[in-house]
C-alpha atoms as a PDB file:
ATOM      1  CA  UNK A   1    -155.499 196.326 158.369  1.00  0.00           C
ATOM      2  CA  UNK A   2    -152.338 197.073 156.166  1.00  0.00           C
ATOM      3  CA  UNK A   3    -151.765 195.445 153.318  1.00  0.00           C
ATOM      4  CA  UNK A   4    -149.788 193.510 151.859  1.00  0.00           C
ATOM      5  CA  UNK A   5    -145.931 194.777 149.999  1.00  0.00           C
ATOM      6  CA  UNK A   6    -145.368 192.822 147.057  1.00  0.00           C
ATOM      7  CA  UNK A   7    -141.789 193.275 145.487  1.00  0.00           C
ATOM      8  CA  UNK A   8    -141.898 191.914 141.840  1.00  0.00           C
ATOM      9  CA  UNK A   9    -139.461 191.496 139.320  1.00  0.00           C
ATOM     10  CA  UNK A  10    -140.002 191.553 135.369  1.00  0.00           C
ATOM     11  CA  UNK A  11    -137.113 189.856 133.901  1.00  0.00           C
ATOM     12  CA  UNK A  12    -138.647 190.231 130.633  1.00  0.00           C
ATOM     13  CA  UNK A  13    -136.900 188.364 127.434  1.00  0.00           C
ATOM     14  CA  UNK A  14    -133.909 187.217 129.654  1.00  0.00           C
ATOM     15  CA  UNK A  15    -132.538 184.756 131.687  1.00  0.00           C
ATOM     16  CA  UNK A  16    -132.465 180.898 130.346  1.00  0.00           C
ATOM     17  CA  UNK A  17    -133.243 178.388 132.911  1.00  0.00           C
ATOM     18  CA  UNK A  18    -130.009 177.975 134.328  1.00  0.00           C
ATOM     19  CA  UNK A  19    -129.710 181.498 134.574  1.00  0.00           C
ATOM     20  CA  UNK A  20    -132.906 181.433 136.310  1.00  0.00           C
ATOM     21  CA  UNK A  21    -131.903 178.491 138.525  1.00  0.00           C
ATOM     22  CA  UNK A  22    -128.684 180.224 139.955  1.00  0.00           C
ATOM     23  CA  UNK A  23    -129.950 183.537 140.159  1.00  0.00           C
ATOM     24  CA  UNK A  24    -132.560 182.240 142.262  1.00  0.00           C
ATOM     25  CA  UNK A  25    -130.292 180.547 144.694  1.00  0.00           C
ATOM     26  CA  UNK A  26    -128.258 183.372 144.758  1.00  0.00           C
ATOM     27  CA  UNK A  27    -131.631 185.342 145.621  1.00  0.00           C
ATOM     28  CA  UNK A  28    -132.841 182.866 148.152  1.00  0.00           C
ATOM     29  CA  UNK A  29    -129.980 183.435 150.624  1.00  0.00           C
ATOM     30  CA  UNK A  30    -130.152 187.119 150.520  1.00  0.00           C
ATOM     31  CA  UNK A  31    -133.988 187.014 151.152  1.00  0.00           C
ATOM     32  CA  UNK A  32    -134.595 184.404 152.968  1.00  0.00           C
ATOM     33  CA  UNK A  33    -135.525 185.801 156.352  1.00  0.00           C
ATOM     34  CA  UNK A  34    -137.748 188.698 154.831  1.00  0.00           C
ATOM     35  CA  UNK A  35    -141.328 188.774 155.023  1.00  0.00           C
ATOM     36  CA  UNK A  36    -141.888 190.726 151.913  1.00  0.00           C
ATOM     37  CA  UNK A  37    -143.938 189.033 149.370  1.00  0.00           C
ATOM     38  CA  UNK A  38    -141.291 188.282 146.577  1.00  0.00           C
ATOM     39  CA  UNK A  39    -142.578 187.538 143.117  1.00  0.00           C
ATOM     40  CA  UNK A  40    -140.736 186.773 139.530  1.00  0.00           C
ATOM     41  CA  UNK A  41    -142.242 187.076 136.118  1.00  0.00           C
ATOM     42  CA  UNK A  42    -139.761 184.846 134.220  1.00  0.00           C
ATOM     43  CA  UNK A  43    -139.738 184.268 130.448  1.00  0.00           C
ATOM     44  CA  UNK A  44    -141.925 181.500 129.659  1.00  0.00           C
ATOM     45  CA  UNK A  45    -139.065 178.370 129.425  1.00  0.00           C
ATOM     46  CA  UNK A  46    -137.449 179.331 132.365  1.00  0.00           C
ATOM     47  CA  UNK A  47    -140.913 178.913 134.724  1.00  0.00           C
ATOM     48  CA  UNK A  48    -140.357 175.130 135.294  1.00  0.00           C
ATOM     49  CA  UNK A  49    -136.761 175.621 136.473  1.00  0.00           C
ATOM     50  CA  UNK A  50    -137.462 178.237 138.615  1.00  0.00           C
ATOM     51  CA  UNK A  51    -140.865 176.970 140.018  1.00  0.00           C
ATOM     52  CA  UNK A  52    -138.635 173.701 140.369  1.00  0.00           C
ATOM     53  CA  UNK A  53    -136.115 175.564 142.612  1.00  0.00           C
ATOM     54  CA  UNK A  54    -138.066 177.594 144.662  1.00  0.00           C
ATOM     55  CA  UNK A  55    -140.195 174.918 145.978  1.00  0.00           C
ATOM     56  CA  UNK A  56    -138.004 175.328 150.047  1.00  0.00           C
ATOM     57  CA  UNK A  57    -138.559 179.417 149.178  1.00  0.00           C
ATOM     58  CA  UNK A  58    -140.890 182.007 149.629  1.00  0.00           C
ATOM     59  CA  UNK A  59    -140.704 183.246 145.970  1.00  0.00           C
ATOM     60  CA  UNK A  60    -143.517 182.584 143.608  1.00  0.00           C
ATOM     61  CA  UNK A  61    -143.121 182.075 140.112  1.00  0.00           C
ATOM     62  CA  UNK A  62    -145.288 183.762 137.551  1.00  0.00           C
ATOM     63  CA  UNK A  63    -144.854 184.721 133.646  1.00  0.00           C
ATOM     64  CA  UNK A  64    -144.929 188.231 132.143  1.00  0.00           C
ATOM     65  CA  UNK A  65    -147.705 187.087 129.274  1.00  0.00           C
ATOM     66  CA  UNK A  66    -151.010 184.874 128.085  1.00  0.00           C
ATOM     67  CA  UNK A  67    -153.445 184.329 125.544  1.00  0.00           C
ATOM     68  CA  UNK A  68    -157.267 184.662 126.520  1.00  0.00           C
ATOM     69  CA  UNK A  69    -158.160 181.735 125.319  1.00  0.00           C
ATOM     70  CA  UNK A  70    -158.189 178.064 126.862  1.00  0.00           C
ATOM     71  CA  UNK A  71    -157.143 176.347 124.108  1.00  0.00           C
ATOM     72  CA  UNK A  72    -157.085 176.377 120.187  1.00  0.00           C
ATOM     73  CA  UNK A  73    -155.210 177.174 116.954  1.00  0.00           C
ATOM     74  CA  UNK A  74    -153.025 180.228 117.756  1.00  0.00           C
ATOM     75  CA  UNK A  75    -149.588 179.253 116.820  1.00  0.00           C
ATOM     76  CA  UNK A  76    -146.844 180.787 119.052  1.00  0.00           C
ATOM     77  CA  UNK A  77    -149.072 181.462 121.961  1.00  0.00           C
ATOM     78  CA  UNK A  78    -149.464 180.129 125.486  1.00  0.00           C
ATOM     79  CA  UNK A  79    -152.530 179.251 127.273  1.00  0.00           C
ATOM     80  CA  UNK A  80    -153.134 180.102 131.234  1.00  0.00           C
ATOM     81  CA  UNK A  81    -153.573 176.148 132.317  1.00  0.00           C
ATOM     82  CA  UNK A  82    -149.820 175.550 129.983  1.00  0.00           C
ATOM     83  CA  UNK A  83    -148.316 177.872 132.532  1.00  0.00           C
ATOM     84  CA  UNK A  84    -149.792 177.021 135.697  1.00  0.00           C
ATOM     85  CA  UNK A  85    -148.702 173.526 134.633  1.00  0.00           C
ATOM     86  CA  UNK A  86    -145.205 174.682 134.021  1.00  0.00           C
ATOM     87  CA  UNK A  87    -145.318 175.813 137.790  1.00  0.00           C
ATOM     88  CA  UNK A  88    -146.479 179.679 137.517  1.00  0.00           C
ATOM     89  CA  UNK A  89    -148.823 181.212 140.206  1.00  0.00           C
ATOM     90  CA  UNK A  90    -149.362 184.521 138.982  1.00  0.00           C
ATOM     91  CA  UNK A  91    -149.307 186.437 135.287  1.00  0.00           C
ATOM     92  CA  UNK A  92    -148.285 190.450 134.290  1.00  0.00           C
ATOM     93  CA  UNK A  93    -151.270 191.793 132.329  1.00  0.00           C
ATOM     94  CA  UNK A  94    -151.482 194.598 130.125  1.00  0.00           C
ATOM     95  CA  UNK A  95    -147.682 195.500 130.666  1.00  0.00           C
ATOM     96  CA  UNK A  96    -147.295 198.769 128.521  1.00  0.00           C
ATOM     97  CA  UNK A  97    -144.917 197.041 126.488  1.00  0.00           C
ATOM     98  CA  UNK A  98    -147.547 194.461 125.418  1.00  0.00           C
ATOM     99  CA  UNK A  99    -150.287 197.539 124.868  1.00  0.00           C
ATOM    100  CA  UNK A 100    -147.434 199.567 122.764  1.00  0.00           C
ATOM    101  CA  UNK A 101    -145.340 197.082 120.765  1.00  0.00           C
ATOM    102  CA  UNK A 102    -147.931 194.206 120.679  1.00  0.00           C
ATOM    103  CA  UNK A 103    -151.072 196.562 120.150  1.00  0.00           C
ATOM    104  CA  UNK A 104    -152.803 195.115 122.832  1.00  0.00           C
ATOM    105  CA  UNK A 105    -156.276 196.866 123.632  1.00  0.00           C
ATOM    106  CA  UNK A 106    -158.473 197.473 127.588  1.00  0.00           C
ATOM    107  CA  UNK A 107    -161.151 194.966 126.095  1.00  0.00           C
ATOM    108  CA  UNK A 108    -158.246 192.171 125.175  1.00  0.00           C
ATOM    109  CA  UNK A 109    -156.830 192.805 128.431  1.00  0.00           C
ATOM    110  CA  UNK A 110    -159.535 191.843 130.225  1.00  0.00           C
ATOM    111  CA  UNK A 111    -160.137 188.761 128.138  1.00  0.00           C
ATOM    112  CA  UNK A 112    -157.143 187.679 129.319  1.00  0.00           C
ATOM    113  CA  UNK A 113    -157.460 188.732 133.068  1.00  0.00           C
ATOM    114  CA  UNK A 114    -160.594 186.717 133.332  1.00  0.00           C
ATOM    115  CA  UNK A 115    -159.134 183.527 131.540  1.00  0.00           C
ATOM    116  CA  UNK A 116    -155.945 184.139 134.177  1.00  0.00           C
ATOM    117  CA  UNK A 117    -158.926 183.763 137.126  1.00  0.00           C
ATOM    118  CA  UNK A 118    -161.074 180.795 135.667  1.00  0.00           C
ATOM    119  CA  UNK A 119    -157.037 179.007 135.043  1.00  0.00           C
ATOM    120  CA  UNK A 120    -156.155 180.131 138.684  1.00  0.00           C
ATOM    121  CA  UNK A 121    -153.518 182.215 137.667  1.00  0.00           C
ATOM    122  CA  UNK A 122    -153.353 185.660 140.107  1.00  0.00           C
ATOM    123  CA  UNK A 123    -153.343 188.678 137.256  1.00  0.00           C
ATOM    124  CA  UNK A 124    -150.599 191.640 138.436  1.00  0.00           C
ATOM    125  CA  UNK A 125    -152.423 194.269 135.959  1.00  0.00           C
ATOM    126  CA  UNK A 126    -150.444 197.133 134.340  1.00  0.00           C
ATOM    127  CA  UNK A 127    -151.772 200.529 133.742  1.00  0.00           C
ATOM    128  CA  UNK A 128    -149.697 204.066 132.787  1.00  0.00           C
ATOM    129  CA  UNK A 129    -149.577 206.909 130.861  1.00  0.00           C
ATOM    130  CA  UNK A 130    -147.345 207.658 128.749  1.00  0.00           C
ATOM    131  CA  UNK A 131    -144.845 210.932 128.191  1.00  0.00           C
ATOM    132  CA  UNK A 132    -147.307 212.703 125.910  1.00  0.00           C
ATOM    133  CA  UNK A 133    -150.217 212.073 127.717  1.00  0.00           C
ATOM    134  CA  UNK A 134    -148.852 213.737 130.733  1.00  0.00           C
ATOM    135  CA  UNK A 135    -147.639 216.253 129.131  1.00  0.00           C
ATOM    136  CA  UNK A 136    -151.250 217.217 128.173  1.00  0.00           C
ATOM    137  CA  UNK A 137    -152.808 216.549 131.420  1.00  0.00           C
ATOM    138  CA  UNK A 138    -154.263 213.340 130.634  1.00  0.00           C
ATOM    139  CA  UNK A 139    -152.839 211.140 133.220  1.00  0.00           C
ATOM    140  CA  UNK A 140    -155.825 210.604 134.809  1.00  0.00           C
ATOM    141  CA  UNK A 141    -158.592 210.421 131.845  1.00  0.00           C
ATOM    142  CA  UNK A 142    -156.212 207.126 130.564  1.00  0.00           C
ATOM    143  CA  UNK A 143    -155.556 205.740 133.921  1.00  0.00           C
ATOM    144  CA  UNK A 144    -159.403 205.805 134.919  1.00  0.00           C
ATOM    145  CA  UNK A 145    -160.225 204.425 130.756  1.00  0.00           C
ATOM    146  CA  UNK A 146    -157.729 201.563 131.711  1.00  0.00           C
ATOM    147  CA  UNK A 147    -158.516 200.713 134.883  1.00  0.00           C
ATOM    148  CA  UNK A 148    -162.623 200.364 133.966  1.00  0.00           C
ATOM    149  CA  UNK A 149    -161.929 198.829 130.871  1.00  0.00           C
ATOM    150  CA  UNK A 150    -159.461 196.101 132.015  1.00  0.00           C
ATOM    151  CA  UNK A 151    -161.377 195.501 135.455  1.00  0.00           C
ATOM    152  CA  UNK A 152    -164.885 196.828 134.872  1.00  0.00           C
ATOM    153  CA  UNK A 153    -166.943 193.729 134.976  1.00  0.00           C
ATOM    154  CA  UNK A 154    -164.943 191.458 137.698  1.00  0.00           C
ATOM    155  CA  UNK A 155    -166.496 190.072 140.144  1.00  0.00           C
ATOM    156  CA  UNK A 156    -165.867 190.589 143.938  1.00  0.00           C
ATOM    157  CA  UNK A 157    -163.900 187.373 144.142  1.00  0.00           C
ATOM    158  CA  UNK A 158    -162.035 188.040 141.190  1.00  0.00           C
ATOM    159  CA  UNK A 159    -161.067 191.596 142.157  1.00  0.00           C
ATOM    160  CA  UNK A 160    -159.691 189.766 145.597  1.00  0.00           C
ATOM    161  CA  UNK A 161    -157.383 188.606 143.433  1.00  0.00           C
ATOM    162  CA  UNK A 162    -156.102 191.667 141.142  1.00  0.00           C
ATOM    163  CA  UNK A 163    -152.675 193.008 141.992  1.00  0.00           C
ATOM    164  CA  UNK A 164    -152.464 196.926 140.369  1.00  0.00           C
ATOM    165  CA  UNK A 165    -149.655 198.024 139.274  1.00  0.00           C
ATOM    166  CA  UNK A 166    -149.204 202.310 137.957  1.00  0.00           C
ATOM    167  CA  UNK A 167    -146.036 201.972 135.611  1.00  0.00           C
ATOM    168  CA  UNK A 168    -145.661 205.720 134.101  1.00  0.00           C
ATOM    169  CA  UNK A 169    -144.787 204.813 130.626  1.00  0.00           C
ATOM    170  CA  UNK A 170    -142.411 207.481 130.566  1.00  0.00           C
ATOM    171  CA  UNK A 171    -140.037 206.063 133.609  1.00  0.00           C
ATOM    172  CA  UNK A 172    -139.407 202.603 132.411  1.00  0.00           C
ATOM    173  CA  UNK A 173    -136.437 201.887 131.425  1.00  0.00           C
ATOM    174  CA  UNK A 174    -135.323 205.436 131.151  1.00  0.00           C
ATOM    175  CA  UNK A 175    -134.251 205.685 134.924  1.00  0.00           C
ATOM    176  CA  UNK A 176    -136.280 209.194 134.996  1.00  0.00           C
ATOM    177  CA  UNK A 177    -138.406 207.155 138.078  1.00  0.00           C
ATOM    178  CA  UNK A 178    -141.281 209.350 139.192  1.00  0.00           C
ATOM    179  CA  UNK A 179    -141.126 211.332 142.669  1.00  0.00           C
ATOM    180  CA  UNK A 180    -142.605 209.548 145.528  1.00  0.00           C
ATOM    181  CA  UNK A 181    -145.554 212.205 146.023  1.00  0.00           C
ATOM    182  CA  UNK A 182    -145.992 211.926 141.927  1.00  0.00           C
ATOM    183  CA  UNK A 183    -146.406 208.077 142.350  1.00  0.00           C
ATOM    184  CA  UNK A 184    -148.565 208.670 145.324  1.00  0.00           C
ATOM    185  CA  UNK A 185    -151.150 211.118 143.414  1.00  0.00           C
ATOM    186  CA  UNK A 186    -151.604 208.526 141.040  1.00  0.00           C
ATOM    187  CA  UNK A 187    -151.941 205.588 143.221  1.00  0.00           C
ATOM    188  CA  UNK A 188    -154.427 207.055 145.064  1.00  0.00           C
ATOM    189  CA  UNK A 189    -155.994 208.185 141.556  1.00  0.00           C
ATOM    190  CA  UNK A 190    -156.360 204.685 140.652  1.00  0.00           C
ATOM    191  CA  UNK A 191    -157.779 203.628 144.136  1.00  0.00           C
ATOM    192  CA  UNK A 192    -160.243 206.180 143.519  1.00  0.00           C
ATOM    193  CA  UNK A 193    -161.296 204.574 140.545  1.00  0.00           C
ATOM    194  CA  UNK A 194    -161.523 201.342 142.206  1.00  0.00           C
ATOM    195  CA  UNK A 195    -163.822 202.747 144.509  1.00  0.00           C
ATOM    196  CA  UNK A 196    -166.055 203.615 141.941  1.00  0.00           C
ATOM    197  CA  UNK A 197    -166.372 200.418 140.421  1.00  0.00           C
ATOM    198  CA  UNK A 198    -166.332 198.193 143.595  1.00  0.00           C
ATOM    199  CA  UNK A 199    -166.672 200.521 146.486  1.00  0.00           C
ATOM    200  CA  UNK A 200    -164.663 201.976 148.916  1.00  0.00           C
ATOM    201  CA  UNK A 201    -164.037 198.658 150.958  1.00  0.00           C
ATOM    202  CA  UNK A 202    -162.998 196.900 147.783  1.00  0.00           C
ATOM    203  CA  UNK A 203    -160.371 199.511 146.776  1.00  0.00           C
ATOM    204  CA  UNK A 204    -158.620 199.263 150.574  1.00  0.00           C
ATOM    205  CA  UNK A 205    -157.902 195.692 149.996  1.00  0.00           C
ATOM    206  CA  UNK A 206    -156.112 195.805 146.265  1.00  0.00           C
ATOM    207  CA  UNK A 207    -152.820 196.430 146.443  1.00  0.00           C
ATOM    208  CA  UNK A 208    -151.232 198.686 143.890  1.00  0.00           C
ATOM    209  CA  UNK A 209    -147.605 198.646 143.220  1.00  0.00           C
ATOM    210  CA  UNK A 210    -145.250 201.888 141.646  1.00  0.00           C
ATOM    211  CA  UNK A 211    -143.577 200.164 138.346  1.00  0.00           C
ATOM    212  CA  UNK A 212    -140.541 202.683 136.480  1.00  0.00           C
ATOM    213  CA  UNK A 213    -136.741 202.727 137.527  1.00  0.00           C
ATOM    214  CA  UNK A 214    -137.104 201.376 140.294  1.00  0.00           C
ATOM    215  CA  UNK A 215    -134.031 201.021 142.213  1.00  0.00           C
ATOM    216  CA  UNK A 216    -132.528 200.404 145.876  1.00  0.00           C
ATOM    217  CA  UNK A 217    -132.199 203.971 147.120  1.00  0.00           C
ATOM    218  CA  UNK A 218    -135.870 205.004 145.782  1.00  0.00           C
ATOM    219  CA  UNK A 219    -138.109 202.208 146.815  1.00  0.00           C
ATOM    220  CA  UNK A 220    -138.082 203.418 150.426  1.00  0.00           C
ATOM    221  CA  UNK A 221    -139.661 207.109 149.423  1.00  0.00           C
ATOM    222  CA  UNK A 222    -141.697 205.162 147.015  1.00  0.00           C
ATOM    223  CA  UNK A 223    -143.195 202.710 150.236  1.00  0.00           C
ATOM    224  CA  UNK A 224    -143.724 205.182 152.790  1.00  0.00           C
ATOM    225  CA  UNK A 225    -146.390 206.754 150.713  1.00  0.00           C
ATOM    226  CA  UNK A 226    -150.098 205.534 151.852  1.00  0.00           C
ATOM    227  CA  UNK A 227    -151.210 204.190 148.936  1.00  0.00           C
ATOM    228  CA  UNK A 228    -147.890 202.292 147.157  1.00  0.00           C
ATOM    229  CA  UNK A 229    -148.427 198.573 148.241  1.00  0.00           C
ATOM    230  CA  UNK A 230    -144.562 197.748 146.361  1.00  0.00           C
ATOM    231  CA  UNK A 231    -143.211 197.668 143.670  1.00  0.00           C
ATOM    232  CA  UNK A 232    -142.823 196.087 139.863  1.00  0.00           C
ATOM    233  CA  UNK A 233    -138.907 195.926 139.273  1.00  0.00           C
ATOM    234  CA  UNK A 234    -137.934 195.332 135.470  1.00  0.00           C
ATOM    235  CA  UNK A 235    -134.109 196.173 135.257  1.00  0.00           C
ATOM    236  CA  UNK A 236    -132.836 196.613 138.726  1.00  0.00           C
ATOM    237  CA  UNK A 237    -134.175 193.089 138.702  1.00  0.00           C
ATOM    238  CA  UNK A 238    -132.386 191.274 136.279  1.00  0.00           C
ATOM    239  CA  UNK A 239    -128.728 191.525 139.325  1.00  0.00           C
ATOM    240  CA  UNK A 240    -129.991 189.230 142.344  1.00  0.00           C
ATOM    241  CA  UNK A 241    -127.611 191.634 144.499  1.00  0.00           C
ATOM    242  CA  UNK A 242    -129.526 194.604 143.676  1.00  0.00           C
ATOM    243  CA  UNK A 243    -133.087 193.425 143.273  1.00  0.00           C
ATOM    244  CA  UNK A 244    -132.075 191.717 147.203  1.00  0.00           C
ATOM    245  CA  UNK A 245    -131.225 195.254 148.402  1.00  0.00           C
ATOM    246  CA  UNK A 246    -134.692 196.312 147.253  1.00  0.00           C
ATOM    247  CA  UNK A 247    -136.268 193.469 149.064  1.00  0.00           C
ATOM    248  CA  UNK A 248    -134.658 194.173 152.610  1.00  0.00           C
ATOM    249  CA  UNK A 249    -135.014 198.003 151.779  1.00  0.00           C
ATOM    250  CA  UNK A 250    -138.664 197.465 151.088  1.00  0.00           C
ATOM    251  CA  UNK A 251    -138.787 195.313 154.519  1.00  0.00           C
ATOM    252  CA  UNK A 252    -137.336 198.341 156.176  1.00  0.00           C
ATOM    253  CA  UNK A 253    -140.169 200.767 155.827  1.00  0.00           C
ATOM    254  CA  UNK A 254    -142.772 198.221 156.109  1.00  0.00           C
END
């Protein structure tokens, strides 16, 4: 059976809750007949409003960010039950940002992707290379080291829930996107690793999603390749107008 396209937006540190609230009603007209799955990792105060208003929608809520643990003394974080409270239904993990700026490690990843399961939160997992490591060849030695150690030790009803997403390093936020048969070698890279770890039948039901300048007039090369399951939008996403045209254009193909 095909899978599932997932079209998700990272709004990362914008956006307050009004912002949220209109964009989102703005969103909901242009979208509201398409069957694509529509997700929105919104800064942390802005998930109530936006869970709030998207209640009569098919959009889901998530947040782009969570500590591993349930509970405790870690000033400034945010625990996976706080945000499923708050409304959210799914959580980015291991966003390179997060890895690069925040030093955040494959083993601490995975902390966090298996406190996201036992909180009922559905992880959207980030993996990429960056522009170095292609340049030397290593794309695949640090895709397969992220993908074991993030995933490695998930069960088969966790894994159910993973959503992958490949987000070259060197194509976000730079508008240098990757070519549709780049994207393509590396999904099915990663669904090779998959395979691996869970077996063949296991890696045909994950999606994985193409994450790196995405925009309107790429996503439909990006789709049409056999392993890209959608896409993770960060700021083609931020305009309701545009990240709507890469809805419907995603619908198109699919």
């Amino acid at each position: 059976m095909p899978r599932e396209i997932y079209v998700i937006g990272n709004w990362k540190m914008y956006k307050t809750g009004q912002e949220a609230t209109d964009y989102i009603n703005a969103l909901d007209v242009a979208v509201k007949q398409s069957k694509i799955s529509v997700y929105l990792a919104v800064p942390f105060t802005s998930i109530h409003p936006a869970a709030q208003v998207s209640k009569e929608t098919h959009l889901v809520i998530g947040a782009q960010n969570m500590n591993d643990a349930r509970e405790g003394a870690f000033t400034g974080e945010i625990a996976g039950l706080m945000l499923k409270e708050a409304g959210a239904k799914f959580v980015l993990l291991g966003h390179s940002e997060r890895r690069r700026i925040f030093g955040e490690t494959d083993a601490f990843i995975h902390k966090k992707i298996v406190r996201a399961l036992k909180d009922g939160l559905r992880p959207v997992v980030c993996v990429g290379e960056d522009a170095q490591e292609r340049e030397e060849g290593l794309t695949e030695e640090v895709l397969k080291k992220q993908i074991t150690g993030c995933l490695e030790t998930l069960d088969v009803e966790g894994m159910k829930q993973v959503i992958l997403a490949y987000e070259p390093v060197w194509a976000i936020g730079t508008g240098k996107s990757a070519t549709a048969d780049l994207a393509e070698e590396a999904h099915a890279f990663c669904r090779q690793c998959i395979a691996q770890l869970f077996g063949e039948e296991m890696a045909e039901l994950v999606p994985i999603l193409y994450g790196g300048s995405v925009k309107p007039d790429t996503v439909a090369g990006l789709l049409k390749q056999t392993d890209i399951d959608g896409v993770l939008v960060g700021g083609a996403s931020l305009d309701p107008k545009m990240f709507s045209e890469i809805v419907l254009n995603s619908e198109s193909v699919k």
